[in-house]
Protein backbone atom coordinates (compact mmCIF):
# COMPACT_ATOMS: atom_id res chain seq x y z
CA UNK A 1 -55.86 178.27 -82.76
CA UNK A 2 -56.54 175.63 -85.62
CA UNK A 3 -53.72 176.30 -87.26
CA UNK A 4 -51.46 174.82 -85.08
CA UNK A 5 -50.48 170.91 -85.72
CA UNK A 6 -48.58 168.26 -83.82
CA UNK A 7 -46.66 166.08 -85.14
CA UNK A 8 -45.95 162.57 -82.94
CA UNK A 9 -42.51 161.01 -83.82
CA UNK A 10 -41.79 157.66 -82.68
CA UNK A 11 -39.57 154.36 -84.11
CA UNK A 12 -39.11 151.11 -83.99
CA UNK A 13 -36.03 148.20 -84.22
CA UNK A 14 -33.38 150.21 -82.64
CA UNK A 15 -32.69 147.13 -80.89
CA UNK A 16 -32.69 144.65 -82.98
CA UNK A 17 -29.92 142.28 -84.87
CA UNK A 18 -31.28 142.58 -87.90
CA UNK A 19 -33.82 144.35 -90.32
CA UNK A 20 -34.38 148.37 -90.70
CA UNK A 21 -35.08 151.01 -88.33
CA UNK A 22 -38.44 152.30 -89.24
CA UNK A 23 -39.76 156.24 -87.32
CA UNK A 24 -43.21 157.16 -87.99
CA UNK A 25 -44.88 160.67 -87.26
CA UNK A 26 -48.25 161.34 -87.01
CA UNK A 27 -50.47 164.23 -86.87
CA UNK A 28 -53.79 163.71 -85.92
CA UNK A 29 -57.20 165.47 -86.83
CA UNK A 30 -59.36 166.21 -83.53
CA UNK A 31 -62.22 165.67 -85.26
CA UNK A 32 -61.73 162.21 -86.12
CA UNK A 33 -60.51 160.33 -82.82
CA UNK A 34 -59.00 157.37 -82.62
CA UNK A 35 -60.08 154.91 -80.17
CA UNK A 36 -57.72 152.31 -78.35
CA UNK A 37 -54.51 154.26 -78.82
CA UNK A 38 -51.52 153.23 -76.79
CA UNK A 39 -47.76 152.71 -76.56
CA UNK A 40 -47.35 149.98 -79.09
CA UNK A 41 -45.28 148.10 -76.68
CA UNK A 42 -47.94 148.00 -74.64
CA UNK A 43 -50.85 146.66 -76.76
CA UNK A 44 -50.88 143.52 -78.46
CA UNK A 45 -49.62 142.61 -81.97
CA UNK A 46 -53.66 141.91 -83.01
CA UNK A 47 -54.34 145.46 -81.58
CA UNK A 48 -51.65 147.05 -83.38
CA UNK A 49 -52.76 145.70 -86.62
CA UNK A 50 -56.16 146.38 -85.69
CA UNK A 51 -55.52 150.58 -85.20
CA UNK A 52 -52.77 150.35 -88.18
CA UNK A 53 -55.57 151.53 -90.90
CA UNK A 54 -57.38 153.84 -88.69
CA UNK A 55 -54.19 155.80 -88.25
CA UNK A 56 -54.01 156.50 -91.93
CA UNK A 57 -57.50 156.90 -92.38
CA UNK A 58 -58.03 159.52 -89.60
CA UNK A 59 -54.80 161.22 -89.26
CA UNK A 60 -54.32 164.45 -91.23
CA UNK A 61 -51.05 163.06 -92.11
CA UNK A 62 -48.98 160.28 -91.90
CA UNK A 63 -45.23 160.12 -92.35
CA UNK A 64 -43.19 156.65 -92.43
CA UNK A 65 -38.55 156.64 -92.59
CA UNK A 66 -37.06 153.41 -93.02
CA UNK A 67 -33.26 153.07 -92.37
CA UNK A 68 -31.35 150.03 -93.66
CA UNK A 69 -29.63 147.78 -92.02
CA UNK A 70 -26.56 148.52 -93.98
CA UNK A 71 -27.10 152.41 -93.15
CA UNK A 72 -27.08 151.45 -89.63
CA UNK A 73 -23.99 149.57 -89.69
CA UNK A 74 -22.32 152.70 -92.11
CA UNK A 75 -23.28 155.19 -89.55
CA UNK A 76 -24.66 153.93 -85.86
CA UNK A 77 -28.45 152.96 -84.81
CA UNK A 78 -28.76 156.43 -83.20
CA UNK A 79 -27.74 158.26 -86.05
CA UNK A 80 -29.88 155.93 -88.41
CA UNK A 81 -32.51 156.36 -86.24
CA UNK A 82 -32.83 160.36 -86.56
CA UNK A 83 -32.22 160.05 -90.10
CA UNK A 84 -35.58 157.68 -89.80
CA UNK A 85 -37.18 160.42 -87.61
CA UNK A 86 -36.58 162.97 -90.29
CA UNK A 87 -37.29 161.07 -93.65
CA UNK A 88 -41.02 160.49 -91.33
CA UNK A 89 -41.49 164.31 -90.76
CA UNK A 90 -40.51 164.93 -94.45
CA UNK A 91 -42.72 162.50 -95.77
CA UNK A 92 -45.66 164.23 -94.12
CA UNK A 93 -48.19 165.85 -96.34
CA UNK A 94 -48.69 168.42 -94.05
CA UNK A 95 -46.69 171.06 -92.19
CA UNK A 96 -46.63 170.61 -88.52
CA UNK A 97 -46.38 173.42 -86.20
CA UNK A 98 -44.04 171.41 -83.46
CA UNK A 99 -42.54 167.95 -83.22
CA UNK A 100 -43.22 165.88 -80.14
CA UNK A 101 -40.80 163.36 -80.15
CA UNK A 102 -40.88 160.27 -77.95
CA UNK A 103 -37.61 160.36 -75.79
CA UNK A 104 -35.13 162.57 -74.14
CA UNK A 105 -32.78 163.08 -77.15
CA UNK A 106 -33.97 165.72 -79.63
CA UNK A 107 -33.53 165.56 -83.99
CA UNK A 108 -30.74 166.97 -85.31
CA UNK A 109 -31.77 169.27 -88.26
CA UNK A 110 -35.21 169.63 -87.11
CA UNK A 111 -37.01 172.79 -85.71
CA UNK A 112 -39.72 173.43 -83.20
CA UNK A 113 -39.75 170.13 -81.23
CA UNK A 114 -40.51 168.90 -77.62
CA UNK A 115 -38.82 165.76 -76.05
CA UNK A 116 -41.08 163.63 -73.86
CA UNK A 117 -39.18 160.68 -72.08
CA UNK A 118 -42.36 158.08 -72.33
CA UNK A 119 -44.06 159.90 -74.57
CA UNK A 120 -45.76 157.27 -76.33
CA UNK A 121 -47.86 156.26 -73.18
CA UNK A 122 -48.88 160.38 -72.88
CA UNK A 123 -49.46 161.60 -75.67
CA UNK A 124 -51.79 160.47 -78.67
CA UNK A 125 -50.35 161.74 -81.56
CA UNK A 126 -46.95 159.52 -79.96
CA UNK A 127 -49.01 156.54 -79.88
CA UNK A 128 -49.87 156.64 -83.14
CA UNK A 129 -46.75 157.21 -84.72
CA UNK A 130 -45.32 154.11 -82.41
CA UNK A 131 -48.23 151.85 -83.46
CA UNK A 132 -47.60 153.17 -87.27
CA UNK A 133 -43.71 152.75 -86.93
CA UNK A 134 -43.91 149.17 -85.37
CA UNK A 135 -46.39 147.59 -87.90
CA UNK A 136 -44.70 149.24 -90.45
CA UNK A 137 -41.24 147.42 -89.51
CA UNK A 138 -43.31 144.50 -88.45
CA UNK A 139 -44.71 143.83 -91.98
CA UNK A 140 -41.13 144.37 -93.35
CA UNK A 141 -39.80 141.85 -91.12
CA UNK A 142 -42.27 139.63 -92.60
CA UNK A 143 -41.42 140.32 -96.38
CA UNK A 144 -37.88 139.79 -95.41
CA UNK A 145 -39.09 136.36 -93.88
CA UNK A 146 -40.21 135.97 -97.84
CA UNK A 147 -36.81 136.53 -99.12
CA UNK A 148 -34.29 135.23 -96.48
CA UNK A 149 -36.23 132.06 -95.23
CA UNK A 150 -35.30 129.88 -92.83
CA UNK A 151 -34.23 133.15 -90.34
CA UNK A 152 -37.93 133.27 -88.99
CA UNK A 153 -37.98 136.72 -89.56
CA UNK A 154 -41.58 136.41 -89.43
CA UNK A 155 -41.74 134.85 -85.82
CA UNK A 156 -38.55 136.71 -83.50
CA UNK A 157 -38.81 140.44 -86.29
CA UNK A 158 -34.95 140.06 -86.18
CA UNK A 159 -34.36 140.62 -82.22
CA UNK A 160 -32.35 138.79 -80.37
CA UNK A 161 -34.06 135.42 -79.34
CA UNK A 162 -32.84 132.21 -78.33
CA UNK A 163 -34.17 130.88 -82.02
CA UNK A 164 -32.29 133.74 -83.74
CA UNK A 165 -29.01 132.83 -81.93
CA UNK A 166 -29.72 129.13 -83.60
CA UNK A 167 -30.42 130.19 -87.03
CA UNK A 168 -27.40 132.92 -87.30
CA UNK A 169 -25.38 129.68 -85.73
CA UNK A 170 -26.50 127.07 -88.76
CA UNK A 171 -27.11 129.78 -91.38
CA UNK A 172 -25.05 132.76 -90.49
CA UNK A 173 -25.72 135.87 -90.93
CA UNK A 174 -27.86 137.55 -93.96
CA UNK A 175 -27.49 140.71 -95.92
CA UNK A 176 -30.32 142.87 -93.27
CA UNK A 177 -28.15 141.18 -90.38
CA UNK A 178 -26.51 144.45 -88.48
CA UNK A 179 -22.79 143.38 -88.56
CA UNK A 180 -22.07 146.30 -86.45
CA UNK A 181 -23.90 145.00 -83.26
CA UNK A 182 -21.66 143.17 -80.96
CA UNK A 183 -23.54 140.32 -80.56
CA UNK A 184 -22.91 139.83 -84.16
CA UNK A 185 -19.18 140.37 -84.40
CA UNK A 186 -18.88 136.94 -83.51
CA UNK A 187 -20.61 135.80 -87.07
CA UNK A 188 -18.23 137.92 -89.49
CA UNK A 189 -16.08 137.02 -91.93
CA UNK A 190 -12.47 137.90 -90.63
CA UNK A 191 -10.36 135.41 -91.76
């Protein structure tokens, strides 16, 4: 049965403090493996970068959703991040037959799909889409670094590290900070 595609869904920055929420799906083409594929939490940032082009040049499709931090903060990360998840599977060039989607919580709006809770350590087409989804939002976190400096963006990709908690303390927060997140109620302006 050719005919019948998978498509790997999988995001990235749901935790963060600041930046987007990026998804990614991914269907592969059998007859062009990829070697070295992974959960992209388990692989190292070199790695990641180093399978990032393969993915698009092997895949029969790639699909990327980016969520803003102000869309996040409008709605609520898990609603942002389905609304990732979909603008992914509609910016595929190809029609999958199912969804596999890494997790336990299945898209609103979306048809055919299967929920695997670590599905990006079992399935390939999962690993993709998390190695696509995290470079993606990686690389963003970086252009951000470009036009909010001093944040290091670049260095912490907006989570919530010790040198994040300094900069948000001299600089305050910036307009991809997620004012929404508790840890950041503490930084806005209610006075």
């Amino acid at each position: 049965m050719n005919s019948f595609w998978v498509a790997g869904v999988d995001e990235a920055g749901r935790g963060p403090w600041a930046g987007p929420v990026v998804a990614a799906a991914v269907i592969l083409d059998p007859e062009k493996p990829i070697f070295g594929l992974a959960d992209s939490k388990k692989i190292s940032e070199k790695k990641r970068e180093a399978l990032y082009e393969p993915i698009f040049l092997s895949a029969c499709s790639v699909g990327v959703g980016v969520v803003s931090a102000e869309d996040i903060d409008r709605t609520n990360i898990l609603k942002a991040t389905f609304q990732a998840m979909r603008q992914a599977i509609q910016n595929l060039k190809s029609l999958p037959s199912e969804i596999w989607v890494d997790g336990n919580q299945s898209i609103p709006g979306i048809e055919s799909q299967r929920t695997f809770v670590g599905g990006d350590a079992l399935h390939e087409c999962i690993m993709a889409a998390s190695i696509v989804a995290k470079v993606y939002r990686d690389r963003l976190m970086c252009e951000y670094d470009q036009l909010y400096p001093g944040y290091e963006f670049s260095k912490h990709k907006g989570y919530g590290t010790a040198t994040h908690i300094q900069k948000l303390q001299s600089l305050g927060p910036c307009p991809i900070h997620r004012m929404s997140f508790v840890p950041l109620k503490a930084f806005s302006k209610s006075d």
